[in-house]
PDB file of N, CA and C in Angstrom:
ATOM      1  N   UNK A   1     100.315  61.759 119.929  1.00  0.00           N
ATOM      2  CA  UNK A   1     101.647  62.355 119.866  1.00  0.00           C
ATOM      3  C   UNK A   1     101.793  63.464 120.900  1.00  0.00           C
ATOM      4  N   UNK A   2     103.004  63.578 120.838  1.00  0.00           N
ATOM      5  CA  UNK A   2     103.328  65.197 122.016  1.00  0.00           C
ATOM      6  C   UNK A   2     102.591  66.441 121.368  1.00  0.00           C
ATOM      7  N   UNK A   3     102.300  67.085 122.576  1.00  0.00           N
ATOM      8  CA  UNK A   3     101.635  67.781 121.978  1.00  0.00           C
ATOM      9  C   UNK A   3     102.928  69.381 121.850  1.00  0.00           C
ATOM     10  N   UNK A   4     103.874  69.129 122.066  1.00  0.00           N
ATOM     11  CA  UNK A   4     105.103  69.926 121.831  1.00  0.00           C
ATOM     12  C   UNK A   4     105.346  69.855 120.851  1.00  0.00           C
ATOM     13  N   UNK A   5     105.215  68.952 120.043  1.00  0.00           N
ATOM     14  CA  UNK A   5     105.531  68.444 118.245  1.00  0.00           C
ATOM     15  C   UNK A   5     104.721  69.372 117.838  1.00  0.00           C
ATOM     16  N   UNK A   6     103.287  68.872 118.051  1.00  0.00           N
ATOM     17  CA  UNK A   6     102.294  69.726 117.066  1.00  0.00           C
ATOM     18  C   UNK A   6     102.716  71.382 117.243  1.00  0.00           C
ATOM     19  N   UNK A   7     103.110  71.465 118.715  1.00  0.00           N
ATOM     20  CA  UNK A   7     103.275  73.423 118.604  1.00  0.00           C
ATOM     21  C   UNK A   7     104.458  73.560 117.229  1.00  0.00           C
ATOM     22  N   UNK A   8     105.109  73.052 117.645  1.00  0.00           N
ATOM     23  CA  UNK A   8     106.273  72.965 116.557  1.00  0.00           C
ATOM     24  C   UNK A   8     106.264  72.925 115.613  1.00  0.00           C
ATOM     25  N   UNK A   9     105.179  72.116 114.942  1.00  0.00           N
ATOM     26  CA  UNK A   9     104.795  71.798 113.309  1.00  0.00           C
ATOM     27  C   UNK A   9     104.239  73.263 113.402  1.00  0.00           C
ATOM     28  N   UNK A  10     103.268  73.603 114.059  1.00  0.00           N
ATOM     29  CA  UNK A  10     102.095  74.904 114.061  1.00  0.00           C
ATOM     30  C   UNK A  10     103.261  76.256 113.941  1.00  0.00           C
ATOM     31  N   UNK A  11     104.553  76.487 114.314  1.00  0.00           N
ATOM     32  CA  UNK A  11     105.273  77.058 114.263  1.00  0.00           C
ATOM     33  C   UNK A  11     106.009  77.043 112.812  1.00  0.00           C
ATOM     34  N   UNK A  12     106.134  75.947 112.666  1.00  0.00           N
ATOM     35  CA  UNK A  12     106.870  75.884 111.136  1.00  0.00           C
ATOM     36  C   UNK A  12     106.207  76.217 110.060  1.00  0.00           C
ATOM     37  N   UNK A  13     104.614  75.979 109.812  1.00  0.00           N
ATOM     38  CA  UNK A  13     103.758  76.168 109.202  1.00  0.00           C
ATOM     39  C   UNK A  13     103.646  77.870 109.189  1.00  0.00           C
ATOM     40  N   UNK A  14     103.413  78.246 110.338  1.00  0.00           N
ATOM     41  CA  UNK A  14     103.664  79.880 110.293  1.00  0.00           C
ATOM     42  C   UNK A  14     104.742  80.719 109.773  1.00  0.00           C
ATOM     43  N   UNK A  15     105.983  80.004 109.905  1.00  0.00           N
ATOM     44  CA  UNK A  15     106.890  80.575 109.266  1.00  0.00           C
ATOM     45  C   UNK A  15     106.994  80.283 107.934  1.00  0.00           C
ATOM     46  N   UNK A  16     106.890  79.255 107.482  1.00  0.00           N
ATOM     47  CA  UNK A  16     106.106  78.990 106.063  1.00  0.00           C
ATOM     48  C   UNK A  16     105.249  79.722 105.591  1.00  0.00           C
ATOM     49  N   UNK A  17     104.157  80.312 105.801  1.00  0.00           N
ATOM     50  CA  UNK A  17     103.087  81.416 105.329  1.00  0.00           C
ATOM     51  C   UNK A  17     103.564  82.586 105.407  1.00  0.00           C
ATOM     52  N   UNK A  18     104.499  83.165 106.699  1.00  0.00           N
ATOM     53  CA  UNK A  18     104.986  84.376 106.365  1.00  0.00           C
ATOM     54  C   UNK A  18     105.831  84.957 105.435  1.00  0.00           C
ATOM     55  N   UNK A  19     107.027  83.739 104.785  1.00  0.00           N
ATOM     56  CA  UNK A  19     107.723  83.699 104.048  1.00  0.00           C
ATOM     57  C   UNK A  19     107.538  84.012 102.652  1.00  0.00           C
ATOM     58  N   UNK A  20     106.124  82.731 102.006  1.00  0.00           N
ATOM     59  CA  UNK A  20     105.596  83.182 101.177  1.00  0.00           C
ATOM     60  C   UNK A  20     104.945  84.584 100.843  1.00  0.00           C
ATOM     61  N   UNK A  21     104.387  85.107 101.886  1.00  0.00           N
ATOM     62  CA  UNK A  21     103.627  86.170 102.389  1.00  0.00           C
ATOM     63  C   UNK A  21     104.580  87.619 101.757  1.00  0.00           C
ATOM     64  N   UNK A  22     105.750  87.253 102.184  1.00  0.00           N
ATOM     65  CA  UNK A  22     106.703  88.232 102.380  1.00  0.00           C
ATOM     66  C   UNK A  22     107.159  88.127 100.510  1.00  0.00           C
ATOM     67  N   UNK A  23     107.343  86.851 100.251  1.00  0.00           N
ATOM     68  CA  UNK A  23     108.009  86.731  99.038  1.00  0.00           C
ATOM     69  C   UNK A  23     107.189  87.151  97.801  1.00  0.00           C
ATOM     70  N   UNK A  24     105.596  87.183  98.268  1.00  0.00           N
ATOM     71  CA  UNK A  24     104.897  87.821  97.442  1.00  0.00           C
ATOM     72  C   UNK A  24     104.435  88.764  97.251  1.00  0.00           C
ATOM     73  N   UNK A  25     104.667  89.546  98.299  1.00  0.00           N
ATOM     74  CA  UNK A  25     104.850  91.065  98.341  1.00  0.00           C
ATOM     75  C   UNK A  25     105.641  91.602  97.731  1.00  0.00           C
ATOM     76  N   UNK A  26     106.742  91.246  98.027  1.00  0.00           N
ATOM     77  CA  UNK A  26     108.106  91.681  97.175  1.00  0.00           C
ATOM     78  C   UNK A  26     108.380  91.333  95.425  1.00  0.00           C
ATOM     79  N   UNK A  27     108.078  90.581  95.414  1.00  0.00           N
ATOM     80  CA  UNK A  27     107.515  90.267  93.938  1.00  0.00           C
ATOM     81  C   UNK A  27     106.252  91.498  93.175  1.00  0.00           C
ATOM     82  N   UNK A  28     105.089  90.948  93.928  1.00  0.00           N
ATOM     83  CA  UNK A  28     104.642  92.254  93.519  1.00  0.00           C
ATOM     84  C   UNK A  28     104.832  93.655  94.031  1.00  0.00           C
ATOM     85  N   UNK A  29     105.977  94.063  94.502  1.00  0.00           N
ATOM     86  CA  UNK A  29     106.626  95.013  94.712  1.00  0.00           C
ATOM     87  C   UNK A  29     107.394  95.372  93.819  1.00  0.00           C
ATOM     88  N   UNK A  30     108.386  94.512  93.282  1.00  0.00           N
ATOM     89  CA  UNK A  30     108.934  94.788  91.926  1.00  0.00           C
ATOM     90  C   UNK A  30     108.609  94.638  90.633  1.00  0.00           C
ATOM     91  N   UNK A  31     107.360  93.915  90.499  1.00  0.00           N
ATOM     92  CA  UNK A  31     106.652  93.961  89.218  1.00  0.00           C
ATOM     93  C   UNK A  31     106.051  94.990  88.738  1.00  0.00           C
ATOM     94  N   UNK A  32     105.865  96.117  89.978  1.00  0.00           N
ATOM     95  CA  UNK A  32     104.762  97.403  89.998  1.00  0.00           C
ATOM     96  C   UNK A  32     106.325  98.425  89.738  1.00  0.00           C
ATOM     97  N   UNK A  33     107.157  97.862  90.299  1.00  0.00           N
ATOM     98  CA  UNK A  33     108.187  99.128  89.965  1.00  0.00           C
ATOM     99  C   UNK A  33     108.936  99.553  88.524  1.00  0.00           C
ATOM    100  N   UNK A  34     108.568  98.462  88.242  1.00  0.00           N
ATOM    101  CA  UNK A  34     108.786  97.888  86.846  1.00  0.00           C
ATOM    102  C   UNK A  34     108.554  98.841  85.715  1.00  0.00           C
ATOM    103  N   UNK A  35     107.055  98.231  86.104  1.00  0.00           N
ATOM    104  CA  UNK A  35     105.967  98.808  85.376  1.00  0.00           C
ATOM    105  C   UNK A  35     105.824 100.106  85.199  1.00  0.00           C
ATOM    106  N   UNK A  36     105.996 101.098  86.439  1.00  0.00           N
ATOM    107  CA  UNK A  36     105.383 102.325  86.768  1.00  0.00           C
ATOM    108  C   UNK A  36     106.383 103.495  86.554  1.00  0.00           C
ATOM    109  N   UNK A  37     108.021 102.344  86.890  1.00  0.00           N
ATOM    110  CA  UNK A  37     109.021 103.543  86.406  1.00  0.00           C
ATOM    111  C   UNK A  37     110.447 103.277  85.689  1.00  0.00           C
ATOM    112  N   UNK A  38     110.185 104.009  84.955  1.00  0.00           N
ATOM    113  CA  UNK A  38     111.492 104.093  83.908  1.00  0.00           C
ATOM    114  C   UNK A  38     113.207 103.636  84.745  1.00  0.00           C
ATOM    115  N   UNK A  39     114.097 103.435  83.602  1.00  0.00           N
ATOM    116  CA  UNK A  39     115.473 103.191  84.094  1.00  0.00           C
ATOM    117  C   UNK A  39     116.033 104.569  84.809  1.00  0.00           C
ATOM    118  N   UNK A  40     115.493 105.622  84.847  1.00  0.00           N
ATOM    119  CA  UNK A  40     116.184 107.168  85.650  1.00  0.00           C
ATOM    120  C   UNK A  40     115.350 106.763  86.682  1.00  0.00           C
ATOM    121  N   UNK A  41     113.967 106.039  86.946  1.00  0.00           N
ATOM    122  CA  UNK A  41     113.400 106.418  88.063  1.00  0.00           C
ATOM    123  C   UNK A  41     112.196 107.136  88.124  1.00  0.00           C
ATOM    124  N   UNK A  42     112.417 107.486  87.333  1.00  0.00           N
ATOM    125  CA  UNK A  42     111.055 108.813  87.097  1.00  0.00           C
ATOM    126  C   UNK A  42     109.547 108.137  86.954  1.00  0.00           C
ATOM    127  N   UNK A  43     108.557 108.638  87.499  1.00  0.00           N
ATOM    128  CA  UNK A  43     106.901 107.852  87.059  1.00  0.00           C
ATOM    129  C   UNK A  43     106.652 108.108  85.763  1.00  0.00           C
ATOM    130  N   UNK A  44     106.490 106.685  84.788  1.00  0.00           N
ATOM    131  CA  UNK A  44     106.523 107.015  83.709  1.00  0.00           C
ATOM    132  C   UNK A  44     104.556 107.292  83.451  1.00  0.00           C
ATOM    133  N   UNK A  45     104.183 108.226  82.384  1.00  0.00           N
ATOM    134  CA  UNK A  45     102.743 108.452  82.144  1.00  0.00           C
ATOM    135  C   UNK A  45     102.140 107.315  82.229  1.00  0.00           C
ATOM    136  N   UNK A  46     100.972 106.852  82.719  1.00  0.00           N
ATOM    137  CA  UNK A  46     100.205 106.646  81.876  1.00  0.00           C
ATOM    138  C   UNK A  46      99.365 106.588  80.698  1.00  0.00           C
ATOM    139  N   UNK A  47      99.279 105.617  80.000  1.00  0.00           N
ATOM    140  CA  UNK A  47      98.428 106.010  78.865  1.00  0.00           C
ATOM    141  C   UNK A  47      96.869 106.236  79.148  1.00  0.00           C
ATOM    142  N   UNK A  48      96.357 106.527  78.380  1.00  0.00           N
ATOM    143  CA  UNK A  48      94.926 107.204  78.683  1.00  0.00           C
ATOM    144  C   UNK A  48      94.150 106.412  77.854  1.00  0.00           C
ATOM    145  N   UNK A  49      92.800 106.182  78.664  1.00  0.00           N
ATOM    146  CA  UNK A  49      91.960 105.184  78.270  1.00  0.00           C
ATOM    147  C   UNK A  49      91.232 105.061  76.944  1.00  0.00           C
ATOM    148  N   UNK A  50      91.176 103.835  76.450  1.00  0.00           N
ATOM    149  CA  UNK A  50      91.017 103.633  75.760  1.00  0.00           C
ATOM    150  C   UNK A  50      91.898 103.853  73.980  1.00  0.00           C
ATOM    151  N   UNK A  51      93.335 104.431  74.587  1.00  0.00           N
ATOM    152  CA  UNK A  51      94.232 103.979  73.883  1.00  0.00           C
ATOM    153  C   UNK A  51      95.253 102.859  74.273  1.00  0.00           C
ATOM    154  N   UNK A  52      96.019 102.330  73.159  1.00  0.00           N
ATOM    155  CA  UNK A  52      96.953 101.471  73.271  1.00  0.00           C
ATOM    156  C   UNK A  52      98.228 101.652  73.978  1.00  0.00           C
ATOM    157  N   UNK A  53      98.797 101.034  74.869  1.00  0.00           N
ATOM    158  CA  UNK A  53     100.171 101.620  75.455  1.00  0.00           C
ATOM    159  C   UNK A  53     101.507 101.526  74.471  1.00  0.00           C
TER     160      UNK A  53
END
């Protein structure tokens, strides 16, 4: 085959990984924001080890 195809596939494939890349960052970007802070915003405590949250 051309070997212009394959750059092309090799291109699409990259933008494919970055995408995911990106989409899973952001995901766990908002799963941590979630988690860490309240509806005002504020850092909510942690609980302290070896108790229950």
């Amino acid at each position: 085959t051309d070997p212009l195809t394959a750059i092309r596939y090799q291109i699409v494939v990259m933008y494919m990984l970055l995408a995911a890349n990106t989409l899973a960052a952001l995901v766990a970007a908002w799963l941590a924001e979630r988690t860490l802070f309240d509806h005002a915003h504020r850092l909510r405590p942690l609980p302290a080890e070896g108790t229950s949250p």
